[in-house]
Protein backbone atom coordinates (compact mmCIF):
# COMPACT_ATOMS: atom_id res chain seq x y z
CA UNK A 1 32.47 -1.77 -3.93
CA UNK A 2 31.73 0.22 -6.79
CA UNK A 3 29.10 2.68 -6.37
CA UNK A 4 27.49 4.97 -8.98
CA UNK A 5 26.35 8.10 -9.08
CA UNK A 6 24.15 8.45 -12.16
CA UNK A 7 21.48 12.43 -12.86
CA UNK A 8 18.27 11.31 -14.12
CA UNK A 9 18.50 13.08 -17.19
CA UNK A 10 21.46 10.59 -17.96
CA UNK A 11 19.59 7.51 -17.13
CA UNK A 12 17.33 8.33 -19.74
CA UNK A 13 19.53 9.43 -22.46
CA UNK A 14 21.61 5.74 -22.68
CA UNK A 15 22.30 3.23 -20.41
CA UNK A 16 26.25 2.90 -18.92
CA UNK A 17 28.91 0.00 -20.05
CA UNK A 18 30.73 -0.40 -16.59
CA UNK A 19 33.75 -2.30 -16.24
CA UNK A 20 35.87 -3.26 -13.28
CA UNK A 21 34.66 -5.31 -10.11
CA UNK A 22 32.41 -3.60 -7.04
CA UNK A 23 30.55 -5.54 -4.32
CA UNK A 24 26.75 -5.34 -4.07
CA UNK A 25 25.78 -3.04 -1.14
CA UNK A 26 22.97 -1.74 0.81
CA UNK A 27 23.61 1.40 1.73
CA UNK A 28 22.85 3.86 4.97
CA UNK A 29 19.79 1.60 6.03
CA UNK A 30 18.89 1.41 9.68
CA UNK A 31 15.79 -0.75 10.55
CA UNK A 32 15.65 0.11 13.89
CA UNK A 33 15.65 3.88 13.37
CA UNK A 34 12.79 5.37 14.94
CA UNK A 35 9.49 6.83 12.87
CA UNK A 36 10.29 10.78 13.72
CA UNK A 37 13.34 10.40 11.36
CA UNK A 38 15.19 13.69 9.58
CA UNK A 39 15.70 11.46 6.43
CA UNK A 40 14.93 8.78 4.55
CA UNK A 41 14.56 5.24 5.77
CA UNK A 42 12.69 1.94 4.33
CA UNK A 43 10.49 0.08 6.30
CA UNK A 44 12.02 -3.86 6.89
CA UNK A 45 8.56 -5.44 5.50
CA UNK A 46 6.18 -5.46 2.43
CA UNK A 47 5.44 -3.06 0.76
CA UNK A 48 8.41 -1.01 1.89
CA UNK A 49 7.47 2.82 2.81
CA UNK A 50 9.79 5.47 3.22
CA UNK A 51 10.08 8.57 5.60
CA UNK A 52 10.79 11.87 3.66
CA UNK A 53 13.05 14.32 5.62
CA UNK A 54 10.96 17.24 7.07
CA UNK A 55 7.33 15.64 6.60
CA UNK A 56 6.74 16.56 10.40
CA UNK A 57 6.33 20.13 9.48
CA UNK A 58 2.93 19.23 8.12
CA UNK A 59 -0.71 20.45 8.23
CA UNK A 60 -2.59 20.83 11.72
CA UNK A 61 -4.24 17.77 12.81
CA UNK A 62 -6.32 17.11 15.85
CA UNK A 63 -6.32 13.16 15.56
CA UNK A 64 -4.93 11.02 17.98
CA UNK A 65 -3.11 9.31 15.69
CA UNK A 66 -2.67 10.25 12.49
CA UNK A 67 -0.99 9.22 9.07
CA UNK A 68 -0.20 10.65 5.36
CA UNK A 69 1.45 7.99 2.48
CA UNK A 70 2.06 8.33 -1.08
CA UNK A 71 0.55 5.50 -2.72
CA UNK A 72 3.33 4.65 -5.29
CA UNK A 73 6.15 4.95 -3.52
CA UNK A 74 4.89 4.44 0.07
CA UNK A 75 6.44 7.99 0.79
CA UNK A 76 5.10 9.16 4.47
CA UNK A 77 4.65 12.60 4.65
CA UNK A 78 3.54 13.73 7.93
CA UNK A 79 3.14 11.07 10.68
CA UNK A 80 1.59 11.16 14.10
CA UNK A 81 1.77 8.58 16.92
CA UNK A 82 1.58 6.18 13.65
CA UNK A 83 3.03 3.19 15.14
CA UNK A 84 1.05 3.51 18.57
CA UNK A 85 -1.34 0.74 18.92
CA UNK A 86 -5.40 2.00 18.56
CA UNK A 87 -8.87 0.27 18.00
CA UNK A 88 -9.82 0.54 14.59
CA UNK A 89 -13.25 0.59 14.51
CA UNK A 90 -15.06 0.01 11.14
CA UNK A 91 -11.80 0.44 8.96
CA UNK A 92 -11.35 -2.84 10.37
CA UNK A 93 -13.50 -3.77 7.49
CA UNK A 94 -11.16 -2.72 4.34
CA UNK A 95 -9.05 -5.95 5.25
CA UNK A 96 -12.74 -8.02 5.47
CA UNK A 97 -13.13 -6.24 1.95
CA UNK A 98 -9.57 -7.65 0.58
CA UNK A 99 -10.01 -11.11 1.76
CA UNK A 100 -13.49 -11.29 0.64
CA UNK A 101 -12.19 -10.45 -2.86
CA UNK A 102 -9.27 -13.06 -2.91
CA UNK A 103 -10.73 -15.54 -1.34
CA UNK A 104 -14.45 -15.45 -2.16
CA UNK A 105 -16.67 -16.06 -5.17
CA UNK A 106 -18.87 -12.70 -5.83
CA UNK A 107 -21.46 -14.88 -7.34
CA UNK A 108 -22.37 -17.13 -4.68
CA UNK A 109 -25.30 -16.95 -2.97
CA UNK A 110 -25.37 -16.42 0.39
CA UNK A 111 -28.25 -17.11 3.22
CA UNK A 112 -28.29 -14.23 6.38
CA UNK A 113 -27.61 -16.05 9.70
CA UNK A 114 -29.25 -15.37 12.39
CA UNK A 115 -25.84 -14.39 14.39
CA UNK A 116 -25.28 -12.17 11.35
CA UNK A 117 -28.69 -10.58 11.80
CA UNK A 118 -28.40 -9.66 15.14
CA UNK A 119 -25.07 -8.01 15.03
CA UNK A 120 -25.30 -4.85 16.83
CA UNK A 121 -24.34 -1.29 15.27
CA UNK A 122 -24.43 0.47 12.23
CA UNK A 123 -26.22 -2.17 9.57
CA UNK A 124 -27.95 -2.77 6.30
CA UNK A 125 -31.05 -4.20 5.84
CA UNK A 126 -30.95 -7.98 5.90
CA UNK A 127 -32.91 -10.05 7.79
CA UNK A 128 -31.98 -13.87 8.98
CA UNK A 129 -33.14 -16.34 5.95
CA UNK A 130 -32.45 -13.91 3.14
CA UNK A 131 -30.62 -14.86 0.46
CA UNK A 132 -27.93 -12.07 -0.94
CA UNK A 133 -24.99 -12.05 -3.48
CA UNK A 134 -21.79 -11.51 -1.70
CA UNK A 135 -21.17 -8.69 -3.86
CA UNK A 136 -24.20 -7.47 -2.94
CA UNK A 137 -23.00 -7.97 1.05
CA UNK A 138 -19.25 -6.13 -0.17
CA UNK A 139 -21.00 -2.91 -0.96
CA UNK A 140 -23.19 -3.11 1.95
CA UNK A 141 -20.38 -3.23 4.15
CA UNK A 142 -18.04 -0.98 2.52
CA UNK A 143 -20.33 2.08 1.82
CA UNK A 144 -22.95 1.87 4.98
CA UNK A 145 -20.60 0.06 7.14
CA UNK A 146 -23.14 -3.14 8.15
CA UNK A 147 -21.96 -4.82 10.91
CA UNK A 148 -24.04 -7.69 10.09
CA UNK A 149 -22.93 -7.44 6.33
CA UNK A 150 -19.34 -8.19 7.89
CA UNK A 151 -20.59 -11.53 9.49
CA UNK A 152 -22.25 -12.90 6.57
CA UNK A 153 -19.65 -11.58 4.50
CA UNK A 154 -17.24 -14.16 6.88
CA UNK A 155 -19.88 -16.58 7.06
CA UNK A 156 -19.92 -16.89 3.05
CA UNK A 157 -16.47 -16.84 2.27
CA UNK A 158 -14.93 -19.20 4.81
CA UNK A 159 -18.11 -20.96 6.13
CA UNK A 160 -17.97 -19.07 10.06
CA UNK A 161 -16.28 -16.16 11.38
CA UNK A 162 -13.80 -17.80 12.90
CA UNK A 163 -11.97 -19.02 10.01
CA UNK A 164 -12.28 -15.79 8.63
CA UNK A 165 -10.59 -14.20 11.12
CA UNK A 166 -7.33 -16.32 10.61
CA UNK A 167 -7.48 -15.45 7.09
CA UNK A 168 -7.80 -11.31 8.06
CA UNK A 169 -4.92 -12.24 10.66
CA UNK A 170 -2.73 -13.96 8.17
CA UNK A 171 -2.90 -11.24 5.28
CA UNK A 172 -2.28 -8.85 7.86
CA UNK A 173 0.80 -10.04 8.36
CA UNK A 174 1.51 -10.93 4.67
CA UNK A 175 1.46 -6.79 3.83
CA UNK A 176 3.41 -6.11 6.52
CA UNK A 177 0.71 -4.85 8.35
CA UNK A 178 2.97 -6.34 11.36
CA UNK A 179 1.05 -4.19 14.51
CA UNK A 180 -2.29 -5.49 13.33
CA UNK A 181 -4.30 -7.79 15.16
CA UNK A 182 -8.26 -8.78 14.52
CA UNK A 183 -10.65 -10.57 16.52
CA UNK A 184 -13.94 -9.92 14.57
CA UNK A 185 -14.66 -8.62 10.56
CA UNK A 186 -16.24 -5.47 11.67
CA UNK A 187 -14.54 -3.57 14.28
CA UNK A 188 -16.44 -3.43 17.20
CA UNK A 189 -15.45 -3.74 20.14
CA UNK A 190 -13.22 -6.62 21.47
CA UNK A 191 -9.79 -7.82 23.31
CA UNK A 192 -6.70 -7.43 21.63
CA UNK A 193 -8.38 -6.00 18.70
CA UNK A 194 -6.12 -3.32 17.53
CA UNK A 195 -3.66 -1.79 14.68
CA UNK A 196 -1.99 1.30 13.98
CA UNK A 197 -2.47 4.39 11.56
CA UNK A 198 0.31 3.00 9.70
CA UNK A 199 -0.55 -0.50 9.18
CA UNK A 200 -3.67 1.13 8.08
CA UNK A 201 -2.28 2.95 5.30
CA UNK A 202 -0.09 -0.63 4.12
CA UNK A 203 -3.70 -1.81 4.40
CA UNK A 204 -5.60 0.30 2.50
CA UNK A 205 -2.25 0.91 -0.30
CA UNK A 206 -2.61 -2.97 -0.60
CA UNK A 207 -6.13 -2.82 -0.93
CA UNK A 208 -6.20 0.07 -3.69
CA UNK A 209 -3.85 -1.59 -5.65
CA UNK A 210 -6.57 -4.20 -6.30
CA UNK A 211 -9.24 -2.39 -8.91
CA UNK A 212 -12.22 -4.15 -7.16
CA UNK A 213 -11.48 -3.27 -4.17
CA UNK A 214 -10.63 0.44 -5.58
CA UNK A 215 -13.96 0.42 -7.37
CA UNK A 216 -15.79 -0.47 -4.46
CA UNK A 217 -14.74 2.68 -1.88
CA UNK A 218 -14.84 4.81 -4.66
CA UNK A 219 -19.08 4.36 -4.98
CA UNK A 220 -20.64 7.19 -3.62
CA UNK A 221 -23.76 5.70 -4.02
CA UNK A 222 -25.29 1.97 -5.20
CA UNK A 223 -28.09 -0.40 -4.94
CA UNK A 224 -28.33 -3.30 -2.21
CA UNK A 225 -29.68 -5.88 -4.45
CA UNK A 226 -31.51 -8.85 -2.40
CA UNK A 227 -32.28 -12.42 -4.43
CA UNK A 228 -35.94 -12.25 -4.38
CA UNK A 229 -36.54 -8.96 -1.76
CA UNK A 230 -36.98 -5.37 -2.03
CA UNK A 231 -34.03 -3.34 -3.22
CA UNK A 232 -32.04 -0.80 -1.07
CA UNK A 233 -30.43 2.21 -2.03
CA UNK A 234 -27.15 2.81 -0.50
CA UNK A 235 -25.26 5.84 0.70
CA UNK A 236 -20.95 6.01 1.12
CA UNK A 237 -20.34 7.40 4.76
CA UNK A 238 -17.37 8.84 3.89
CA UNK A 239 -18.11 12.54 2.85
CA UNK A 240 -15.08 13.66 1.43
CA UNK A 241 -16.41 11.77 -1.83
CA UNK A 242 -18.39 14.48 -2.18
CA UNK A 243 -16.05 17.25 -0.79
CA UNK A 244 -12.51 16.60 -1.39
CA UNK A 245 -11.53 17.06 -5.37
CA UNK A 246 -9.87 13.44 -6.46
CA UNK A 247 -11.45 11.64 -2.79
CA UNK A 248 -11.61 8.07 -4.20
CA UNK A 249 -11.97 5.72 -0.85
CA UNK A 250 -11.69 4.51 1.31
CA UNK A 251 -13.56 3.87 4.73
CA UNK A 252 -14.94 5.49 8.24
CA UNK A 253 -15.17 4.08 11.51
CA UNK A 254 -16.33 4.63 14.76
CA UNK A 255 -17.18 3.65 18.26
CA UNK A 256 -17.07 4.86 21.61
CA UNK A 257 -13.88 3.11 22.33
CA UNK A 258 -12.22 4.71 18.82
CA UNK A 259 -13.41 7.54 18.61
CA UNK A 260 -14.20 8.93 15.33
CA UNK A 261 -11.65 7.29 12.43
CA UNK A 262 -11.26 7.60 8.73
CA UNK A 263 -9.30 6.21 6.23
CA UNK A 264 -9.28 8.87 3.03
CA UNK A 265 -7.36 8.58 -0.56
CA UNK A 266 -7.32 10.95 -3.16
CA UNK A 267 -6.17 11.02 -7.15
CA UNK A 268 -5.10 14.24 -9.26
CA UNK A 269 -3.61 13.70 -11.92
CA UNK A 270 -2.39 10.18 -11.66
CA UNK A 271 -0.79 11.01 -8.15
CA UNK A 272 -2.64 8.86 -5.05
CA UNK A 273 -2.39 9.89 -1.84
CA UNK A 274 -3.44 7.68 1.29
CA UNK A 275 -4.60 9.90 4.55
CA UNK A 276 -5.63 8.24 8.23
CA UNK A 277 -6.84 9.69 11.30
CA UNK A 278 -7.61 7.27 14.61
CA UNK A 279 -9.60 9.09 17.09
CA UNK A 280 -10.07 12.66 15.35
CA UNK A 281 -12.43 15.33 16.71
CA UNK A 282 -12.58 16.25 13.10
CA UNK A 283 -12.22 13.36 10.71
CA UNK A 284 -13.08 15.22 7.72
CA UNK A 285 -10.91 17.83 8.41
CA UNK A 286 -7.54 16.53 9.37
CA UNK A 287 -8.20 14.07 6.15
CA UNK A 288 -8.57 16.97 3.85
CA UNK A 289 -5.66 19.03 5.51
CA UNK A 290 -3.32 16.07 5.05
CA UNK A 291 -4.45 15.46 1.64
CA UNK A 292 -4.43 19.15 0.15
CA UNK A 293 -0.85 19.37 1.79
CA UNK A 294 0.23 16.16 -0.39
CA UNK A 295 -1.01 17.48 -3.25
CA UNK A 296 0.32 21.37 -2.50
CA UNK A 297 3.55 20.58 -1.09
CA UNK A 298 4.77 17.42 -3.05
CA UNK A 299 5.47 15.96 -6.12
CA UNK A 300 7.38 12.61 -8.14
CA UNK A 301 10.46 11.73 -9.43
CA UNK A 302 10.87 8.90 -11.37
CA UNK A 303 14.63 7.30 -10.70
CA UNK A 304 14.11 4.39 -13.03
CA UNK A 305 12.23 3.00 -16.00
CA UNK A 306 11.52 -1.10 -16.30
CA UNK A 307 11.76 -0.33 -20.31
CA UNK A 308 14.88 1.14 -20.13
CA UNK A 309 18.36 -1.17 -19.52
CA UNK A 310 20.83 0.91 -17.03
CA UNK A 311 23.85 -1.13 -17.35
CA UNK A 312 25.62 -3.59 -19.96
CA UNK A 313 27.59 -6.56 -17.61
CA UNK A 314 30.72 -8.43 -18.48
CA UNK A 315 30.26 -12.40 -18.50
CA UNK A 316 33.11 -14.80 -18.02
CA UNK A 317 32.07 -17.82 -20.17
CA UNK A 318 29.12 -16.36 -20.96
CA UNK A 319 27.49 -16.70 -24.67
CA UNK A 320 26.53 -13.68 -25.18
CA UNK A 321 29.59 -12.09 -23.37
CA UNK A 322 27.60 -9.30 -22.15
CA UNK A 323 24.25 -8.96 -21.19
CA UNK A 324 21.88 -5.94 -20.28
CA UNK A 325 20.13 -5.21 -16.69
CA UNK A 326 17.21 -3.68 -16.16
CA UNK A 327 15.15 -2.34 -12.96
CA UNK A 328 12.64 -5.14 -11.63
CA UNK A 329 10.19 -2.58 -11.08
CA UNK A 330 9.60 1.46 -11.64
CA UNK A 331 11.09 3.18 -9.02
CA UNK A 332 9.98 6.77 -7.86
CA UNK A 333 10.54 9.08 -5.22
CA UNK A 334 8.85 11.94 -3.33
CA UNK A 335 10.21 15.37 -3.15
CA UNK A 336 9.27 18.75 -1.61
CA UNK A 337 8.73 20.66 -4.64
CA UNK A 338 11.65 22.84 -5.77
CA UNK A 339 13.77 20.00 -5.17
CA UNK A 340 13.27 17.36 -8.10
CA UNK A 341 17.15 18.46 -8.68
CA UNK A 342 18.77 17.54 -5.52
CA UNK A 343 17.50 13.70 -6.70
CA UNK A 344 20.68 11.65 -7.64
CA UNK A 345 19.90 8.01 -9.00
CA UNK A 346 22.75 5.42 -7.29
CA UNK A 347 23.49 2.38 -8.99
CA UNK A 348 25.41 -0.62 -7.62
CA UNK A 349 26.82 -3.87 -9.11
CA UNK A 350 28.06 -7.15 -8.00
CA UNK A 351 31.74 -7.54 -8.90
CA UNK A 352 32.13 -8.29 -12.45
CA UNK A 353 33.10 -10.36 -14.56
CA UNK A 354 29.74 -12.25 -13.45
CA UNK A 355 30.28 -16.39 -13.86
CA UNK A 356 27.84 -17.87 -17.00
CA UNK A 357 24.87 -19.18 -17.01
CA UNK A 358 22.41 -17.00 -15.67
CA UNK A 359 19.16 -17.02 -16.12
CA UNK A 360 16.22 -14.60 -16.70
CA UNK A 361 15.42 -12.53 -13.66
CA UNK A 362 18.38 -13.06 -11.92
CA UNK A 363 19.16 -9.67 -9.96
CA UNK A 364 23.01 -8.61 -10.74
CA UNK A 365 22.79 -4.83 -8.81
CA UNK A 366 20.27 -2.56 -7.46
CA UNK A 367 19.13 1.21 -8.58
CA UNK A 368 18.76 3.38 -6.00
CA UNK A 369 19.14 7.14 -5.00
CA UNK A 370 20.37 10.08 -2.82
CA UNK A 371 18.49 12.78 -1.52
CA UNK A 372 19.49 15.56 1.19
CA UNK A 373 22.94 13.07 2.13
CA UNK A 374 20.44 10.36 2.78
CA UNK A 375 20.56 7.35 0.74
CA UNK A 376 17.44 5.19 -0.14
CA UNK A 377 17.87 1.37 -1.46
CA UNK A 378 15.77 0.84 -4.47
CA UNK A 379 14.75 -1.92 -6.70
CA UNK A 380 17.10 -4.94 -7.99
CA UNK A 381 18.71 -4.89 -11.60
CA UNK A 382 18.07 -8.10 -13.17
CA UNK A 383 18.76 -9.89 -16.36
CA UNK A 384 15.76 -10.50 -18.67
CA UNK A 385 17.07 -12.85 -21.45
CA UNK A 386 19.20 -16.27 -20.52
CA UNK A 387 23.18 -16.68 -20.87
CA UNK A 388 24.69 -19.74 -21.78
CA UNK A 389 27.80 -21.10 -21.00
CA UNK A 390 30.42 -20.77 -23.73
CA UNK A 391 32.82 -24.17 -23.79
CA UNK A 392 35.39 -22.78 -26.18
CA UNK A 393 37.79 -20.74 -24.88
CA UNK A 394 37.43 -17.79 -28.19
């Protein structure tokens, strides 16, 4: 194996011509390790997060369970019974949000049930026999948290809740939101309806990522526009839009069983953190704590650069004879500030000469990095233009 050991400011400056043979390796990974981990470690499942070494030193927080993530990178910086299993409440409704948005038309029309009507809890004013855009439903549900929004949001998209609920189930799982289970769009009360602070934050990263979805929990205010009906102004339950400098999203929750929950994000300066408290005497404030110690505490690296090539690699029959890999994706990393240094990009090939043809996209290494003697698998270097095979021998 040939492994690389590569300073940022070299990356940058002109990518390496590396000769010899070296085996393709994952290094230092250990699935199994537990969350309340000194160092690094990457998540088996999609999107990957990482655990940053000394993140349980963080702020002061009163939840029951409680969770801080770097958007980006999925960096967790301070974690708290994160992987213990919890009712959601209401931020149940972020994943009705995302599957409303892939799955439904905002256009169409749709007529308030009477099962929707009558849903118990927090609502918005609908009333069985109205007709409403499911747009109009989205923002009803995301900002004032309506219950019954949540049911005719179901109702609209897959034709009955139950249906629905397959499709919240099976995206769950898709984001690798794998300790997740629902059993209704809003989050009341049910059996074996549950998920953890951390699936929350895959949840609401995956959710961000989509700018509807990102638009929507961002509204601190809109209008609940009915087809032919009075319209209703519209207030965002989550204070920190008001409070917090950068809050963006994303969603409260609460019931007796839950106690009081919130899902928070905040933007400076390009930079996104994700915060989550589950049963929190004081929501607001372990949010904000978590958030402020992101933003005080922590900062980015970038490791690699999907413009820039890393490595030229030898082909054996290839036409050309060499070809140029590049990262599949940007990769970043978190670091206490002070320590952007200590950052060492690690690059890995497959042995070469490689064997003609390959093909675009084909992944011939991976970029990675060390930090603190801890070493953190990164994105796959991949070819972006086609090699033939060469039949002559010169």
């Amino acid at each position: 194996m040939r492994v690389f050991f590569i300073s940022r400011k070299l990356l940058w400056g002109f990518f390496l011509t590396l000769a010899g043979g070296g085996a393709l390796a994952v290094i230092g990974l250990n699935p199994a390790r537990p969350i309340m981990s000194d160092g690094y470690q990457i998540r088996e499942q999609f999107p990957p997060l990482t655990y940053v070494p000394g993140y349980e030193q963080g702020p002061r927080v009163r939840a029951g369970a409680a969770i801080i993530i770097e958007a980006k990178t999925g960096a967790i910086l301070f974690a708290k019974n994160a992987e213990q299993r919890r009712a959601p409440a209401s931020t149940t409704k972020m994943m009705t949000a995302i599957v409303a948005l892939e799955k439904g038309n905002l256009n169409r029309t749709v007529t308030i049930s009477r099962r929707a009507a009558a849903v118990p809890g927090s609502s918005i004013p609908i009333r069985a026999g109205e007709r409403v855009l499911l747009k109009e439903l989205l923002k009803g549900m995301m900002l004032e948290s309506g219950n019954n929004g949540s049911v005719a949001v179901a109702e609209g998209v897959a034709g009955g809740v139950d249906p629905f609920i397959e499709l919240m189930n099976r995206k769950a799982k898709e984001i690798g939101a794998l300790q997740t289970n629902f059993r209704n769009p809003h989050g009341l009360r049910a059996p074996s309806h549950y998920t953890t602070a951390l699936d929350l934050a895959l949840i609401a990263r995956y959710g961000l990522a989509n700018p509807k979805f990102a638009a929507l929990v961002s509204r601190k205010t809109a209008t609940l526009q009915k087809l032919g009906g009075k319209d209703e102004k519209l207030w965002n339950t989550n204070r920190l839009l008001w409070s917090f400098q950068g809050a963006d999203g994303v969603k409260t929750g609460t019931t007796n069983e839950a106690g009081y929950c919130l899902v928070a994000s905040a933007t400076r300066e390009g930079q996104r953190y994700i915060a989550v408290v589950l049963n929190s005497g004081d929501r607001w404030g372990d949010c904000a704590r978590m958030l402020e110690y992101a933003f005080t505490e922590f900062t980015t690296v970038q490791i690699a650069n999907t413009r820039k090539a890393l490595a030229r690699v030898s082909v054996a029959g290839g036409r050309p004879r060499q070809v140029l890999v590049y990262p599949r994706a940007n990769l970043f990393a978190v670091v206490r500030k002070g320590q952007e240094g200590l950052v060492r990009a690690q690059l890995t090939l497959i042995p070469q000469p490689v064997r003609a043809p390959l093909h675009p996209g084909q992944a011939l290494g991976k970029i990675g990095y060390r930090f603190q003697d801890q070493t953190v698998t990164g994105v796959d270097l991949v070819v972006r233009q086609p090699v033939r095979r060469r039949w002559w021998p010169w």
